[in-house]
C-alpha atoms as a PDB file:
ATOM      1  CA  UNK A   1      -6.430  26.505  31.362  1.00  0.00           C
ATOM      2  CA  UNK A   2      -7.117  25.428  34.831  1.00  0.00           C
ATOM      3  CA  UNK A   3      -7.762  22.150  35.818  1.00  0.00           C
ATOM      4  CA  UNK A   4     -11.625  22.055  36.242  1.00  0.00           C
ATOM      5  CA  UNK A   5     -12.098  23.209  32.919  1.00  0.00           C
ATOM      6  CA  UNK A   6      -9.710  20.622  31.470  1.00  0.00           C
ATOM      7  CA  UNK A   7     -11.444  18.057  33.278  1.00  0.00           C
ATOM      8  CA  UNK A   8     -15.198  19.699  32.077  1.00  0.00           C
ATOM      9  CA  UNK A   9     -13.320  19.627  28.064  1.00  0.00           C
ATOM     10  CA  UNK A  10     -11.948  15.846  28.860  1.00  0.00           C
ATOM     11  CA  UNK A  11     -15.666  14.785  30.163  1.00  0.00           C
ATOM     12  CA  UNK A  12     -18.136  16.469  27.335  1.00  0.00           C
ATOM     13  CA  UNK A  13     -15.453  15.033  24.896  1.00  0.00           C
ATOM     14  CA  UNK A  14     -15.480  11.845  26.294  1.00  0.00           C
ATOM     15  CA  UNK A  15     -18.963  12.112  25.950  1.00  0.00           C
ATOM     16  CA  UNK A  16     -19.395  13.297  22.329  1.00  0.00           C
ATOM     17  CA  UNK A  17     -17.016  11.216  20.411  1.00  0.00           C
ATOM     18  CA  UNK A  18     -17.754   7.728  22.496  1.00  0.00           C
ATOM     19  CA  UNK A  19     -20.201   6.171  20.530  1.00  0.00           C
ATOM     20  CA  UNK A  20     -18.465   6.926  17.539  1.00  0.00           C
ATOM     21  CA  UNK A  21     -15.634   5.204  19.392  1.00  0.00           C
ATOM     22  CA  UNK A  22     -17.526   2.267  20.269  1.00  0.00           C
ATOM     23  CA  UNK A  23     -19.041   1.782  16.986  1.00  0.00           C
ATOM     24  CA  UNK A  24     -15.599   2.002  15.568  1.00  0.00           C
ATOM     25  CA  UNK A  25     -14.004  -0.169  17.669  1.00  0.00           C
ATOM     26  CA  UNK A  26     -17.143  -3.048  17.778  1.00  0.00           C
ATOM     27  CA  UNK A  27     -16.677  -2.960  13.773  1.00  0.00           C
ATOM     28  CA  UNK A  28     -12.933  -3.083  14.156  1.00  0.00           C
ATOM     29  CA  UNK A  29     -12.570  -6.183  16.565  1.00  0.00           C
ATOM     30  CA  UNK A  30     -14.835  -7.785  13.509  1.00  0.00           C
ATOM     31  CA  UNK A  31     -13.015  -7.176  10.556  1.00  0.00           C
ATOM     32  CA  UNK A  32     -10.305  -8.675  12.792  1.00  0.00           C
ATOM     33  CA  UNK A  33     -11.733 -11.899  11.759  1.00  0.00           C
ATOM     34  CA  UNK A  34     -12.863 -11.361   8.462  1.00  0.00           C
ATOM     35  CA  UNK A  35     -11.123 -14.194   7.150  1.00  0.00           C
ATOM     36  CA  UNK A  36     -13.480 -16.501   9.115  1.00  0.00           C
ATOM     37  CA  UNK A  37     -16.398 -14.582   8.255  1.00  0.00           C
ATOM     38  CA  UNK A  38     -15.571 -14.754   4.667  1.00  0.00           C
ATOM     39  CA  UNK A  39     -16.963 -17.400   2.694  1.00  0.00           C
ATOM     40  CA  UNK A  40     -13.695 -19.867   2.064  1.00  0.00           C
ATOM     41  CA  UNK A  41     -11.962 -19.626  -1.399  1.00  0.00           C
ATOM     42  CA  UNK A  42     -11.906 -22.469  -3.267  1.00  0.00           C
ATOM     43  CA  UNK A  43      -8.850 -25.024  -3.577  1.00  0.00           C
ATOM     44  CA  UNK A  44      -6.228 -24.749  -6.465  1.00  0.00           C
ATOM     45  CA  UNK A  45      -4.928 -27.809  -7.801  1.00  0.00           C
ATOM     46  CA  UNK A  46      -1.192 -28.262  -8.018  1.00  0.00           C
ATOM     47  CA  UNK A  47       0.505 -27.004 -10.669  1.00  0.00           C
ATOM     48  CA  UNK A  48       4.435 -27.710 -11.603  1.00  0.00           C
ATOM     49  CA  UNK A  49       4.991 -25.185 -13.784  1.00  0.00           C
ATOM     50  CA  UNK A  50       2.711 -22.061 -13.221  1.00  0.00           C
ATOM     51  CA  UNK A  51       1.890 -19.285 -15.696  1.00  0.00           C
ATOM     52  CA  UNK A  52       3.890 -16.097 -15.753  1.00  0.00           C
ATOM     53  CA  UNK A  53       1.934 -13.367 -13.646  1.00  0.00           C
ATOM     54  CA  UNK A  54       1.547 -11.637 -15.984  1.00  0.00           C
ATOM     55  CA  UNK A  55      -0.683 -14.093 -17.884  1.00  0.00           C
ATOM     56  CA  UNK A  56      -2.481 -14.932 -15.132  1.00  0.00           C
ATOM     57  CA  UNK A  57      -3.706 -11.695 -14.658  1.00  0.00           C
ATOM     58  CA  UNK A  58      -4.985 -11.237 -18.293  1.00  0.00           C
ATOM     59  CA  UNK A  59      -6.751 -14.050 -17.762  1.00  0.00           C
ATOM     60  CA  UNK A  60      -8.329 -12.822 -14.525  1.00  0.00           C
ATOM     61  CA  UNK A  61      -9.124  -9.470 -16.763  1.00  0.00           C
ATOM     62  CA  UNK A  62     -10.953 -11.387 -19.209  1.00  0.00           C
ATOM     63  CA  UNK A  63     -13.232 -12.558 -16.802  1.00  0.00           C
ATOM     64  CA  UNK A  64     -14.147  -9.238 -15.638  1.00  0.00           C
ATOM     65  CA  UNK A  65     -15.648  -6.494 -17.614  1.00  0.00           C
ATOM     66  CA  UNK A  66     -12.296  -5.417 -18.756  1.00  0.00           C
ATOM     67  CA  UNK A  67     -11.160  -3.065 -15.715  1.00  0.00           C
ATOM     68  CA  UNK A  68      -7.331  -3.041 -14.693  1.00  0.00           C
ATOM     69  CA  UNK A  69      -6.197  -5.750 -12.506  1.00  0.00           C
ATOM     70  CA  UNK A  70      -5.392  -3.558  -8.794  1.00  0.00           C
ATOM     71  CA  UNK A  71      -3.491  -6.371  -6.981  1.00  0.00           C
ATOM     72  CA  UNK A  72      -2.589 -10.004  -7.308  1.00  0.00           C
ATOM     73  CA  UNK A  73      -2.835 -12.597  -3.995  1.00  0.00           C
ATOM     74  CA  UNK A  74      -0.159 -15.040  -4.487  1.00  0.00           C
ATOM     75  CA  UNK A  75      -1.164 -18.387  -3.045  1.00  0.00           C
ATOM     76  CA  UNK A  76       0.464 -19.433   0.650  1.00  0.00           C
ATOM     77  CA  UNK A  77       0.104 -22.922   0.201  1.00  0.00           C
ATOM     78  CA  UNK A  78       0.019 -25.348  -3.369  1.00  0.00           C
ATOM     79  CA  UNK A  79      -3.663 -25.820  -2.718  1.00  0.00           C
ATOM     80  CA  UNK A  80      -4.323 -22.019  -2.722  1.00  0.00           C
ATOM     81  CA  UNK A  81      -5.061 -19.971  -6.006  1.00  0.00           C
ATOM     82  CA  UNK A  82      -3.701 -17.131  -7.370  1.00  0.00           C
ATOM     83  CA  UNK A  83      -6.400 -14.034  -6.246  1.00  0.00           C
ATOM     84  CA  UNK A  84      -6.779 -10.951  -8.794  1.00  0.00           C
ATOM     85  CA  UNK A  85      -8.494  -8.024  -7.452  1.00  0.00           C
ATOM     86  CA  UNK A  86     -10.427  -6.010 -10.461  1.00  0.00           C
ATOM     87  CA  UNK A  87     -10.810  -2.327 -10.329  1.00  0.00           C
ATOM     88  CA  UNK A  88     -14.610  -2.529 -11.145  1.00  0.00           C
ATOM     89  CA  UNK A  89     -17.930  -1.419  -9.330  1.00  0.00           C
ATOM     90  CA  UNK A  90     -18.717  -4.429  -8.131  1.00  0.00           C
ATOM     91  CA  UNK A  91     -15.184  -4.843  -6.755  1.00  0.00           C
ATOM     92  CA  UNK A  92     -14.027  -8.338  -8.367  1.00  0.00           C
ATOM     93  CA  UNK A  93     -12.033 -11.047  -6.776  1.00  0.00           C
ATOM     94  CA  UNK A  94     -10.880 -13.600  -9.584  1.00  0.00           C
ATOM     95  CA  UNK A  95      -9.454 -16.843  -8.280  1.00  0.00           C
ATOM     96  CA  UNK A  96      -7.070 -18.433 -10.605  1.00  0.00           C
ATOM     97  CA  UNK A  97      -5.105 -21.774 -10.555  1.00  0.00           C
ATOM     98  CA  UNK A  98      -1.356 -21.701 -11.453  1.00  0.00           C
ATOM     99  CA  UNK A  99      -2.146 -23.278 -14.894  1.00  0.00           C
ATOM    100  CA  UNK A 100      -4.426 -19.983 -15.604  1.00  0.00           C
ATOM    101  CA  UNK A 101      -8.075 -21.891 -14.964  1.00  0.00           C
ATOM    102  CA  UNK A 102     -10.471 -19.697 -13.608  1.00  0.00           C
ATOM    103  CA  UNK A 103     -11.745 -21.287 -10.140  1.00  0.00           C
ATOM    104  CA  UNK A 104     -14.332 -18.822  -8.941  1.00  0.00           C
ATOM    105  CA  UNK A 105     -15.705 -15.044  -8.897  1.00  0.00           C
ATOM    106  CA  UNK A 106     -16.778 -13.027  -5.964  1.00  0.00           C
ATOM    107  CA  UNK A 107     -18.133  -9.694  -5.577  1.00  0.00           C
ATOM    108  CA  UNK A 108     -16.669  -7.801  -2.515  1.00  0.00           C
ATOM    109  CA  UNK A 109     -18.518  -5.152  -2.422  1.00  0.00           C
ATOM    110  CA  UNK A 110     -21.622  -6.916  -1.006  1.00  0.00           C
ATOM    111  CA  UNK A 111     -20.182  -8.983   1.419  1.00  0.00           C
ATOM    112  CA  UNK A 112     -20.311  -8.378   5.115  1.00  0.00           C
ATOM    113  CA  UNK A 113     -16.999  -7.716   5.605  1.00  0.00           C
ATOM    114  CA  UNK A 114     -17.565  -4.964   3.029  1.00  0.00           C
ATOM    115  CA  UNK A 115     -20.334  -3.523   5.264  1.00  0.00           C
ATOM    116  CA  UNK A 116     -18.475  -3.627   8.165  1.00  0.00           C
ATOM    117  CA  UNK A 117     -15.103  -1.683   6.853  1.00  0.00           C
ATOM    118  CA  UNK A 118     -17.731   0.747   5.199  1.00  0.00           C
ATOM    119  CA  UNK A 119     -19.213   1.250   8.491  1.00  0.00           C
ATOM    120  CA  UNK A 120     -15.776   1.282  10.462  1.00  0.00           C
ATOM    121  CA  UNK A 121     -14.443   4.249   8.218  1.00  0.00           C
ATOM    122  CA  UNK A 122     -17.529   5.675   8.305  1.00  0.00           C
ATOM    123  CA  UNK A 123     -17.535   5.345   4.248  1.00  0.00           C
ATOM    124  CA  UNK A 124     -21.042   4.573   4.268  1.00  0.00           C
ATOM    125  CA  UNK A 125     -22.692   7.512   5.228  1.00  0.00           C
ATOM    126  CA  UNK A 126     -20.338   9.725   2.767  1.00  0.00           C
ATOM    127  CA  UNK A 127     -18.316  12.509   3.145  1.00  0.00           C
ATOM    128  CA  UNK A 128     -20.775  13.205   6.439  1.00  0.00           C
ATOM    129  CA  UNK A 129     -19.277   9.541   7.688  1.00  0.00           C
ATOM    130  CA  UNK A 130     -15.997  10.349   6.741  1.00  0.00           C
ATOM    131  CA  UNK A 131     -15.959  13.206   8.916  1.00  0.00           C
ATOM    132  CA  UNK A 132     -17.504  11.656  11.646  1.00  0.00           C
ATOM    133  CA  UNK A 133     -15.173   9.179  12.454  1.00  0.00           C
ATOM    134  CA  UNK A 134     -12.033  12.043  12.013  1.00  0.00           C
ATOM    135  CA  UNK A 135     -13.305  14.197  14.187  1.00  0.00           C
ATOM    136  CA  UNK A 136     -14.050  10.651  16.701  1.00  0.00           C
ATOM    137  CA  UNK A 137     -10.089  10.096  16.170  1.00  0.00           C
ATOM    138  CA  UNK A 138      -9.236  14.035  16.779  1.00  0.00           C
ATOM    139  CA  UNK A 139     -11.601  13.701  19.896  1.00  0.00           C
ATOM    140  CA  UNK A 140      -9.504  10.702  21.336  1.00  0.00           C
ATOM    141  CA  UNK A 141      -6.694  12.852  20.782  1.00  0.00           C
ATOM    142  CA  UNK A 142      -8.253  15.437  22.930  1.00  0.00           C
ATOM    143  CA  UNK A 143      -8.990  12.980  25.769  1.00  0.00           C
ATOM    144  CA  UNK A 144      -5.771  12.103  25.569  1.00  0.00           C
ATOM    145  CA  UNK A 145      -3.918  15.107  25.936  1.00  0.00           C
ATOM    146  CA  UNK A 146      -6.557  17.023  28.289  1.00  0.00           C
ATOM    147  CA  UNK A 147      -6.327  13.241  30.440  1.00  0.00           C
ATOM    148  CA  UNK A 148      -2.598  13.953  29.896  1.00  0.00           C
ATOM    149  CA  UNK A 149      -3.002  17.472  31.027  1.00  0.00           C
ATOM    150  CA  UNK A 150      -5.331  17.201  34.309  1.00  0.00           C
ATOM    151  CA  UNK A 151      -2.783  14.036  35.602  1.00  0.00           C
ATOM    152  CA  UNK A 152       0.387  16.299  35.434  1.00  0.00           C
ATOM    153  CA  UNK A 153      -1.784  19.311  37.270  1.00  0.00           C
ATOM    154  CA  UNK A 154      -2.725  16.486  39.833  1.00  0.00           C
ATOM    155  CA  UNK A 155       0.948  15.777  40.187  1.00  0.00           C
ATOM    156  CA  UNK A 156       2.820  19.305  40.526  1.00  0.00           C
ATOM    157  CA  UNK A 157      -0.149  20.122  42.852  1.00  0.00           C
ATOM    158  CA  UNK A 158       0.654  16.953  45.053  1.00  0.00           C
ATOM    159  CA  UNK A 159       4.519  17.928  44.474  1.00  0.00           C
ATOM    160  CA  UNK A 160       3.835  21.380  45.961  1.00  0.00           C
ATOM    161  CA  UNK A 161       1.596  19.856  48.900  1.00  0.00           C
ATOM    162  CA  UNK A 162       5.033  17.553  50.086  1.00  0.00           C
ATOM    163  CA  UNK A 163       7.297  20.119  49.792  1.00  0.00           C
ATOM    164  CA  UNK A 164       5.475  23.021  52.008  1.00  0.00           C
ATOM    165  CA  UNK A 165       4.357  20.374  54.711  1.00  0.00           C
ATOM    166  CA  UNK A 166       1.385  19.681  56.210  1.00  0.00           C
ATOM    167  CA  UNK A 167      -1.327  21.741  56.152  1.00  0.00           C
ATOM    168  CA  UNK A 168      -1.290  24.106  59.079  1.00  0.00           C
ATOM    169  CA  UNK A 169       2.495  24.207  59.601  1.00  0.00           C
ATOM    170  CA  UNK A 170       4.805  27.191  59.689  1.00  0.00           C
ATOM    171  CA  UNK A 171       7.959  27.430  58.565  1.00  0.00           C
ATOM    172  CA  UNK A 172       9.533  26.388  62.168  1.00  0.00           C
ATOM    173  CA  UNK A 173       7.437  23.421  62.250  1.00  0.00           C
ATOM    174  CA  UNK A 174       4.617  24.321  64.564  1.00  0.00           C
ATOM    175  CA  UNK A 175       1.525  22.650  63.756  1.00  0.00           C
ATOM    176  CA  UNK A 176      -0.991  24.857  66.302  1.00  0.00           C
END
């Protein structure tokens, strides 16, 4: 391929995929702060002797509507509870203290960081979303490699340009 047509393949690309690029990488540099934008979870009171895990997630079962438990946060600090993530609809957080007390509920799937990852994935528009924001990350990798592509043209042609001399020169050196 020659290098004006690389460079017309790297430009209408650039063109196509960058508001899916922008979009994905506004959303992005949000969720990288979810934890602010998440409402706070609520304090744990000490406990010396906590339950066994596994209790504590039967308890944060109970509160649900019954669906498996999918993961367990263990607390990072003894004010922190215990976070069970149910595999429901409405996607579940329990929040549990050590001694098996049920703090709190949340629903993730309507919160705004929930929108956001949705949106960043392209989740939320379906399948259709889901192949928008592949065929954004197979477009970078198109500039990238065309990009790639026109710079090492750029330099073999400036390579060639050194070795044969200036422009105008023979091969004894006149320059006429």
């Amino acid at each position: 391929m020659r290098r004006r047509s690389w460079f017309r393949l790297h430009q209408w690309t650039g063109l196509g995929v960058a508001l899916l690029l922008l979009l994905s990488a506004a959303t992005g540099l949000v969720l990288l702060f979810r934890d602010q934008l998440s409402p706070p979870r609520p304090s744990a009171p000490e406990v010396v002797r906590p339950l066994p895990l596994e209790q504590l997630v039967d308890r944060a079962v109970a509160v649900g509507d019954g669906s498996p438990a999918t993961d367990i946060g263990l607390p990072q600090a003894p004010d922190q509870p215990y976070t069970v993530w149910l595999d429901d609809d409405a996607e579940t957080e329990v929040y549990l203290a050590g001694d098996g007390r049920v703090l709190g509920t949340r629903q993730g799937v309507a919160g705004l960081t929930r929108l956001l990852f949705r949106l960043h994935t392209g989740e939320l528009l379906g399948p259709a979303g889901t192949l928008l924001m592949l065929l954004a990350g197979l477009g970078l990798l198109i500039l990238v490699g065309s990009g790639l592509s026109m710079l090492w043209a750029r330099t073999v042609a400036r390579r060639g340009r050194r070795r044969s001399g200036p422009r105008g020169a023979d091969k004894e050196g006149d320059t006429r």
